[in-house]
N, C-alpha and C. Protein backbone atom coordinates (compact mmCIF):
# COMPACT_ATOMS: atom_id res chain seq x y z
N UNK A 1 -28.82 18.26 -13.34
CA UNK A 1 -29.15 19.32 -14.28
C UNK A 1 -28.44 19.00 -15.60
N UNK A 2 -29.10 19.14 -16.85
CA UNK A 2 -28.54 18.99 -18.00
C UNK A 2 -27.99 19.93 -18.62
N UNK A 3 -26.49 19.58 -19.24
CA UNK A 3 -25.99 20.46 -19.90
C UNK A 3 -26.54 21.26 -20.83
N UNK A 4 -27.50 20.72 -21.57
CA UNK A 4 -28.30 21.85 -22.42
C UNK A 4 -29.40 22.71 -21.87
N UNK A 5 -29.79 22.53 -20.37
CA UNK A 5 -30.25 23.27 -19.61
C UNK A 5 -29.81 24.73 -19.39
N UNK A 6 -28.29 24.89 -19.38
CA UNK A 6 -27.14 25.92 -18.83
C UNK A 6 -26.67 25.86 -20.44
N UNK A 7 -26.91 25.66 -21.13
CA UNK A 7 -26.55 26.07 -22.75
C UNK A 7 -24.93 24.97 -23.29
N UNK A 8 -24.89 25.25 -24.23
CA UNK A 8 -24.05 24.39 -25.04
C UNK A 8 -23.49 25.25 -26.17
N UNK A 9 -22.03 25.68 -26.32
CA UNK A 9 -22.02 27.22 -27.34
C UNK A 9 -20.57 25.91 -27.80
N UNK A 10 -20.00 26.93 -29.11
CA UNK A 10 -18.62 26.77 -29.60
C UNK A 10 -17.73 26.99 -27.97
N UNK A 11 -16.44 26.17 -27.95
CA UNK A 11 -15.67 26.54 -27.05
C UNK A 11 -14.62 27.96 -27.48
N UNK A 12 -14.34 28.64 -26.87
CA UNK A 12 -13.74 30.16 -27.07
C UNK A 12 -11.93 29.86 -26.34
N UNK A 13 -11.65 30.14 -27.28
CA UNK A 13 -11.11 30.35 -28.86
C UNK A 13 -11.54 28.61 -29.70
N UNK A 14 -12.57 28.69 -30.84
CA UNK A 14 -12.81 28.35 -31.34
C UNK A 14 -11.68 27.38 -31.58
N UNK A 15 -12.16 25.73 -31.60
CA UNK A 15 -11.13 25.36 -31.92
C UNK A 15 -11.42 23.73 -32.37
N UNK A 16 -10.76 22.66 -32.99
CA UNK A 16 -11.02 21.81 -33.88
C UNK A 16 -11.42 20.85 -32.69
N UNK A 17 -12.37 19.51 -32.45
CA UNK A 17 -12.16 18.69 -31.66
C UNK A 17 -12.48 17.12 -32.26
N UNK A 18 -11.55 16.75 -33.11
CA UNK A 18 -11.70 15.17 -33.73
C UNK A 18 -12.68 15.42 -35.14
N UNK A 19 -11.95 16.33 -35.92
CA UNK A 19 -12.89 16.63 -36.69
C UNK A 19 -13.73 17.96 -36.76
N UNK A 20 -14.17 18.12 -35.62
CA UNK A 20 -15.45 18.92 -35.29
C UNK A 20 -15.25 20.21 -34.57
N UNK A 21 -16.30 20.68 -34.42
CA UNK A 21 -15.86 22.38 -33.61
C UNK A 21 -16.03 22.06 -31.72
N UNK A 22 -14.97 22.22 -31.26
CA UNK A 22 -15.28 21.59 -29.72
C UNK A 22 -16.16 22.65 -28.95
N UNK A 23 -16.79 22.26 -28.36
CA UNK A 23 -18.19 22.66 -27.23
C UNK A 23 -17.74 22.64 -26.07
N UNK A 24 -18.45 23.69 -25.65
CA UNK A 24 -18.08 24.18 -23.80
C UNK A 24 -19.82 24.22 -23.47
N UNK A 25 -19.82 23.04 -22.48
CA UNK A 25 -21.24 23.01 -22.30
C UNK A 25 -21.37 23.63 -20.83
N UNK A 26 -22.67 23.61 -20.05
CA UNK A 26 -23.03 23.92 -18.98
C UNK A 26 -22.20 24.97 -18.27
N UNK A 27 -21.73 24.82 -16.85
CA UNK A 27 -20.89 25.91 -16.49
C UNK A 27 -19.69 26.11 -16.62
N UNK A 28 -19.30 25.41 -17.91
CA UNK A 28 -17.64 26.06 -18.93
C UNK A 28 -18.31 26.55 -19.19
N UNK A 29 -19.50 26.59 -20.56
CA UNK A 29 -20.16 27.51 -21.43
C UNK A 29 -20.63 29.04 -20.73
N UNK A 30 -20.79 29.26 -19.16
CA UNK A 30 -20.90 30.36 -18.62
C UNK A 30 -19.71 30.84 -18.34
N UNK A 31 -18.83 30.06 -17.92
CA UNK A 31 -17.40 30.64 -17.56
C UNK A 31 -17.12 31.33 -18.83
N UNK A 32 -16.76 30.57 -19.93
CA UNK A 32 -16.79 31.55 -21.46
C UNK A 32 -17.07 32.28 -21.72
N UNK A 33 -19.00 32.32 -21.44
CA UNK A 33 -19.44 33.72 -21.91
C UNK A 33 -18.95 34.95 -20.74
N UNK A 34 -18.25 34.71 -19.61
CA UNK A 34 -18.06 35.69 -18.68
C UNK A 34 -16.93 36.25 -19.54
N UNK A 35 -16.36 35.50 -20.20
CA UNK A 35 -14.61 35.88 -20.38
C UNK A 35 -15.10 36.78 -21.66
N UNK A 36 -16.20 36.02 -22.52
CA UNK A 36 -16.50 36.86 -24.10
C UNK A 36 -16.70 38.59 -23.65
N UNK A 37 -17.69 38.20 -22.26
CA UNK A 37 -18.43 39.74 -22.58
C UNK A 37 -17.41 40.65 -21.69
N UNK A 38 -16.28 40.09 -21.15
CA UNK A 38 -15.30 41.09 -20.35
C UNK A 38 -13.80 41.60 -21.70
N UNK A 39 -14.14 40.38 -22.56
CA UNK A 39 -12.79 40.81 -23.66
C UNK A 39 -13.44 41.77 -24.95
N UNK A 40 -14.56 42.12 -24.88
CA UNK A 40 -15.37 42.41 -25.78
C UNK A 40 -15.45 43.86 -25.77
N UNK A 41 -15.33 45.11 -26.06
CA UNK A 41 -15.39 46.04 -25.98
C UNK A 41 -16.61 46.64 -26.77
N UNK A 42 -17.14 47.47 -25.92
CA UNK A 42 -18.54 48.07 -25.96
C UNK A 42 -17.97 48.65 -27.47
N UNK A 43 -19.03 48.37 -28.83
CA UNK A 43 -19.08 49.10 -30.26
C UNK A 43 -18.62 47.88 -31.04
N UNK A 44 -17.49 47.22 -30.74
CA UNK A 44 -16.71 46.17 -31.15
C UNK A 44 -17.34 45.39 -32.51
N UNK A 45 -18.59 44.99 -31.52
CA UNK A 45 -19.35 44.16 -32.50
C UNK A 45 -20.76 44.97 -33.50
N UNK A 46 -20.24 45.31 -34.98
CA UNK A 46 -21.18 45.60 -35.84
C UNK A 46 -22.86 45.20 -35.26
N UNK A 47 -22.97 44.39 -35.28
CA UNK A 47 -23.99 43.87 -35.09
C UNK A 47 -24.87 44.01 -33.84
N UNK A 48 -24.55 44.34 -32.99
CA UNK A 48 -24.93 44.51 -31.35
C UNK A 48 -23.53 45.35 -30.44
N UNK A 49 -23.42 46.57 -31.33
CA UNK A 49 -22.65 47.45 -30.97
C UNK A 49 -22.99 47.68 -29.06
N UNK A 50 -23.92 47.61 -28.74
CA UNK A 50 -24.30 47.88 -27.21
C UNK A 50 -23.54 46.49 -26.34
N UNK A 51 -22.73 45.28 -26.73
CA UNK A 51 -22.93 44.10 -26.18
C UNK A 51 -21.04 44.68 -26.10
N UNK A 52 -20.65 43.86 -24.66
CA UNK A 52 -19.77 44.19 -24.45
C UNK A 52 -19.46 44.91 -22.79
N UNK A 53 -18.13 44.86 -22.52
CA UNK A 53 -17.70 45.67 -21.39
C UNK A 53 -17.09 47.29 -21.18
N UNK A 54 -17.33 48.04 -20.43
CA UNK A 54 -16.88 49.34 -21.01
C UNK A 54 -15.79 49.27 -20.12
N UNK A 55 -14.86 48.14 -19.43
CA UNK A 55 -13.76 48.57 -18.64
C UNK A 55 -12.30 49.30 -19.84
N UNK A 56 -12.75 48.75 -21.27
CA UNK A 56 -12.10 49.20 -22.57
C UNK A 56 -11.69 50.58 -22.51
N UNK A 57 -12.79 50.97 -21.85
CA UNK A 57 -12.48 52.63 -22.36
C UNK A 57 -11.92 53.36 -20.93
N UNK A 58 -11.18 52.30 -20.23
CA UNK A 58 -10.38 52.61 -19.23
C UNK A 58 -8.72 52.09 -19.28
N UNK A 59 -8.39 52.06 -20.59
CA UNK A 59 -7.14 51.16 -20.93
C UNK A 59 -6.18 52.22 -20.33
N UNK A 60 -6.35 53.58 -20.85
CA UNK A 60 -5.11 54.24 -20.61
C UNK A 60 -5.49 55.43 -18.98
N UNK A 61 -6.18 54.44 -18.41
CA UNK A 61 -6.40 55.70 -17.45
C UNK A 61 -5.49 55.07 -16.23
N UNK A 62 -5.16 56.16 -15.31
CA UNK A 62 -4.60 56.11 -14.09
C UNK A 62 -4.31 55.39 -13.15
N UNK A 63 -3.64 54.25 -12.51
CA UNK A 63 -3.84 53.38 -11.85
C UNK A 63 -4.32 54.05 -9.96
N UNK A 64 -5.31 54.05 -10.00
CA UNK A 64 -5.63 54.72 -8.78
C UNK A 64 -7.30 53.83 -8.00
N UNK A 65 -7.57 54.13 -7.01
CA UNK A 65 -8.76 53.38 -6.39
C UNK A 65 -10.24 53.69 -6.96
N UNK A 66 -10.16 55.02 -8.19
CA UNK A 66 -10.96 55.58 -8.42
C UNK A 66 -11.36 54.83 -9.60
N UNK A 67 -10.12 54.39 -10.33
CA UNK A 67 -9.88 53.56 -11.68
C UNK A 67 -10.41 52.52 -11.08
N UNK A 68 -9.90 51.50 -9.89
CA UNK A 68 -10.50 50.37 -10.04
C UNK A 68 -11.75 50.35 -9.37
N UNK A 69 -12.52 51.06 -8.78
CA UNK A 69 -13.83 51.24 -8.26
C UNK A 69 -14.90 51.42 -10.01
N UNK A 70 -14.45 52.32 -11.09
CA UNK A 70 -14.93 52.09 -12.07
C UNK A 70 -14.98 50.62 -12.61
N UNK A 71 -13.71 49.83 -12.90
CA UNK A 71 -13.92 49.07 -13.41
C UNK A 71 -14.39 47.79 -13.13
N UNK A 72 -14.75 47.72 -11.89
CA UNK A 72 -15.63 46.71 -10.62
C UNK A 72 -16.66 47.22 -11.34
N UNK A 73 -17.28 48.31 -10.90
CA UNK A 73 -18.43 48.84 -11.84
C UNK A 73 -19.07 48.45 -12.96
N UNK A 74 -17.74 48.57 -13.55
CA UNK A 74 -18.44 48.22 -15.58
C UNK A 74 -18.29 46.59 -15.54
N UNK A 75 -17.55 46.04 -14.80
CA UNK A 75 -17.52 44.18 -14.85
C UNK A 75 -18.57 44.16 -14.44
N UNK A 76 -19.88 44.35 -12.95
CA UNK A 76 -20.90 43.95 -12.23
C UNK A 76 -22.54 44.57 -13.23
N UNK A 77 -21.96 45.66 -13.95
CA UNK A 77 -23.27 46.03 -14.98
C UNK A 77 -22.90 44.74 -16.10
N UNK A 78 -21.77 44.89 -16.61
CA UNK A 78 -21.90 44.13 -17.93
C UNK A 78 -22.36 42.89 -17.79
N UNK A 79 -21.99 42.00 -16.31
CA UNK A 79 -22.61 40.49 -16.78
C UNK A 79 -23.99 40.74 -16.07
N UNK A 80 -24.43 41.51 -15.27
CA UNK A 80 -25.70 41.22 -14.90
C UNK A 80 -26.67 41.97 -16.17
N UNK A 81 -26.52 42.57 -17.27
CA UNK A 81 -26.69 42.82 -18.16
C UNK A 81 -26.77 41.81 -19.20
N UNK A 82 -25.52 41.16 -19.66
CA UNK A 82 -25.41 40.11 -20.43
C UNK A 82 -24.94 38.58 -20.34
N UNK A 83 -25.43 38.75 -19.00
CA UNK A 83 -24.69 36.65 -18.46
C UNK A 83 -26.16 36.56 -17.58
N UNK A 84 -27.37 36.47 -17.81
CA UNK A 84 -28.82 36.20 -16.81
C UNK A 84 -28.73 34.65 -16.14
N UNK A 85 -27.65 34.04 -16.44
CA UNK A 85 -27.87 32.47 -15.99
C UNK A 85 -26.99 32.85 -14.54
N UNK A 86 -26.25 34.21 -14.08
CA UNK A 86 -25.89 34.22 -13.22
C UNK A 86 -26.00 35.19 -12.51
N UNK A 87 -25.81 35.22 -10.43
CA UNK A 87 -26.05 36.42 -10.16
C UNK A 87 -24.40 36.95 -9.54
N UNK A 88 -24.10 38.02 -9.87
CA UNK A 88 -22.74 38.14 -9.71
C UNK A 88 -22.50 38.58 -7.69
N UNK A 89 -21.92 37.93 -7.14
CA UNK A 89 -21.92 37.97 -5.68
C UNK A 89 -20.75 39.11 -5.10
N UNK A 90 -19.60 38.90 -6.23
CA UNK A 90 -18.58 40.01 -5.32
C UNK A 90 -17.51 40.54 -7.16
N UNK A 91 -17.38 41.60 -6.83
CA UNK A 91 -15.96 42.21 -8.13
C UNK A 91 -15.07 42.65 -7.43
N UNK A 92 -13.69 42.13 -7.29
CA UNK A 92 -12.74 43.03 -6.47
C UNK A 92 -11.73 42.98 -7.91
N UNK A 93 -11.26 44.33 -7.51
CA UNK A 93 -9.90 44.61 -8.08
C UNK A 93 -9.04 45.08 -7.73
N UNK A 94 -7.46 44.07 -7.88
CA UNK A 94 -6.79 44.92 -7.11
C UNK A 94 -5.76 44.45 -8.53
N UNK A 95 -4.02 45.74 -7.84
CA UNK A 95 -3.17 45.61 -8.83
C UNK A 95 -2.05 44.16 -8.86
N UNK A 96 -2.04 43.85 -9.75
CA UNK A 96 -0.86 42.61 -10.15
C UNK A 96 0.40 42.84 -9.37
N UNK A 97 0.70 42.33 -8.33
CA UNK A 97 2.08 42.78 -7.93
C UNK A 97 3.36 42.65 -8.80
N UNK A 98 3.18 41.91 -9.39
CA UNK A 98 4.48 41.63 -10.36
C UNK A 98 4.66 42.47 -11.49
N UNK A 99 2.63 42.24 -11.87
CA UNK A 99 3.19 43.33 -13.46
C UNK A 99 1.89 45.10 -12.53
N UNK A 100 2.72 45.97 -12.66
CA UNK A 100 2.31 47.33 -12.01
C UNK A 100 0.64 47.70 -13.20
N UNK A 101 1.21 47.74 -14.16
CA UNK A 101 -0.02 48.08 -15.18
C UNK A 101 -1.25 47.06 -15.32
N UNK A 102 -1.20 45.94 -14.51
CA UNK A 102 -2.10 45.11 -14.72
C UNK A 102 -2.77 44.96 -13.50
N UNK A 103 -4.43 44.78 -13.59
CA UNK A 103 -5.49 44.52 -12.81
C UNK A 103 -5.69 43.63 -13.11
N UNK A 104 -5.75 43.03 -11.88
CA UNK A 104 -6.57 41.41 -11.70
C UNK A 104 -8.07 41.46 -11.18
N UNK A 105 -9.07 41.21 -12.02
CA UNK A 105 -10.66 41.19 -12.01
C UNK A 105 -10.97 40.00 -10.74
N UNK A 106 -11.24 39.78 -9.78
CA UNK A 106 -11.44 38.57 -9.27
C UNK A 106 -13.34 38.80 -8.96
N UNK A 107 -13.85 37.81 -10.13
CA UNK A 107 -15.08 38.25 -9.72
C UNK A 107 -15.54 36.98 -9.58
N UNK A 108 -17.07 36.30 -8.39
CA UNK A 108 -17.32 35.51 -7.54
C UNK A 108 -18.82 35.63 -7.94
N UNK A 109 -19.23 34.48 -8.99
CA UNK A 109 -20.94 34.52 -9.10
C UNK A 109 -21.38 32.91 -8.70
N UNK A 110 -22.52 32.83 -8.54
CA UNK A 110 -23.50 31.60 -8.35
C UNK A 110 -24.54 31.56 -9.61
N UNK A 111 -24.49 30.46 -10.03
CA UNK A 111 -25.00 29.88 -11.58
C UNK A 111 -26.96 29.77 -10.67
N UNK A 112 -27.53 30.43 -11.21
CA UNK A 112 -28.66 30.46 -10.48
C UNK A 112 -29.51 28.97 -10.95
N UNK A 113 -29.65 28.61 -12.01
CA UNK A 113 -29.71 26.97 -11.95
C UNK A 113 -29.58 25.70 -11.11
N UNK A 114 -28.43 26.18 -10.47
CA UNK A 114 -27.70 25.20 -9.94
C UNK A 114 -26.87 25.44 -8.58
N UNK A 115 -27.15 26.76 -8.41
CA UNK A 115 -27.10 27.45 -7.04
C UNK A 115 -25.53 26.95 -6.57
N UNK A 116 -24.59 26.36 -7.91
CA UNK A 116 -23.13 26.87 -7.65
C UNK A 116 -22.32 27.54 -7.81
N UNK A 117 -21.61 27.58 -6.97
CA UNK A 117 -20.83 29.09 -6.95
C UNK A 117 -19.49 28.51 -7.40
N UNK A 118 -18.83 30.12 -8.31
CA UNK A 118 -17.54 30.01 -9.13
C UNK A 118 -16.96 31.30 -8.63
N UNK A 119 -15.62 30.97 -9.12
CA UNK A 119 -14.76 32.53 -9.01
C UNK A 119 -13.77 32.43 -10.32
N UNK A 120 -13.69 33.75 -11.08
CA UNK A 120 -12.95 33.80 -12.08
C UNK A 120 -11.70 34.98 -11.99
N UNK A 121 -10.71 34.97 -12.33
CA UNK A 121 -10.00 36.02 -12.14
C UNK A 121 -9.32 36.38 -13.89
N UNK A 122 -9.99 37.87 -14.09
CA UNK A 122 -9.81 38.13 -15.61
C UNK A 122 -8.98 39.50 -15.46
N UNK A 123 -7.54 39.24 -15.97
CA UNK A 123 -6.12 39.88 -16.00
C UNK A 123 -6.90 41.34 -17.08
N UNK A 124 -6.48 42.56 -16.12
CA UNK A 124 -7.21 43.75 -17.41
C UNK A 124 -5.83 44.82 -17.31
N UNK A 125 -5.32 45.19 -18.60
CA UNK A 125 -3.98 45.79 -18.82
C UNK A 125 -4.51 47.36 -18.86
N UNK A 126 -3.90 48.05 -18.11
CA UNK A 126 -3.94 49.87 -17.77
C UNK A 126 -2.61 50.06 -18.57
N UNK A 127 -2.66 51.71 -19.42
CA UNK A 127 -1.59 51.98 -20.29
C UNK A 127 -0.96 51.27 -20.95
């Protein structure tokens, strides 16, 4: 399968490579966009105010099973919403043992292209 098959974007955080702007092709370039549309807060962007994750508007809420059952929630709408190159298979969240205010996202999709499977784990800060 070709990398420009599974897309070819700027690498995130934008950054110099021999000159040039370095590229995250194929399934980096999805791993990326998983991370864009989970750091992205729903309004954020002028332009496509709707694009984005709403676990944002759970920063200061409660650390409880109710909190992280929402924010499994808003991770499994947002990329099957805005990541179509993948189908998302599992969202668990549980709390950071070390740091109390922090959720660890561990979410588990298959690149439907290429019918491989990834797991990402995206750190989300409560209060």
């Amino acid at each position: 399968m070709s990398a420009s098959f599974l897309g070819v974007g700027w690498k995130f955080p934008v950054a110099p490579d021999d000159g040039q702007i370095a590229l995250a092709a194929a399934e980096e370039s999805i791993r990326e966009s998983i991370w864009i549309i989970l750091a992205t807060a729903r309004g954020e962007r002028r332009m496509r105010p709707d694009f984005g994750c709403g676990i944002h508007d759970l920063v200061f809420a409660v650390h409880s099973g109710e909190t992280a059952g929402r924010v499994a929630a808003e991770v499994r709408q947002a990329l099957i919403l805005w990541e179509p190159r993948i189908d998302v298979t599992q969202v668990a969240v549980r709390q950071d043992e070390s740091e109390p205010t922090r959720l660890l996202i561990q979410i588990e999709y298959r690149v439907r292209a290429t019918n491989n499977r990834f797991n990402l784990v995206y750190p989300f800060y409560l209060e």
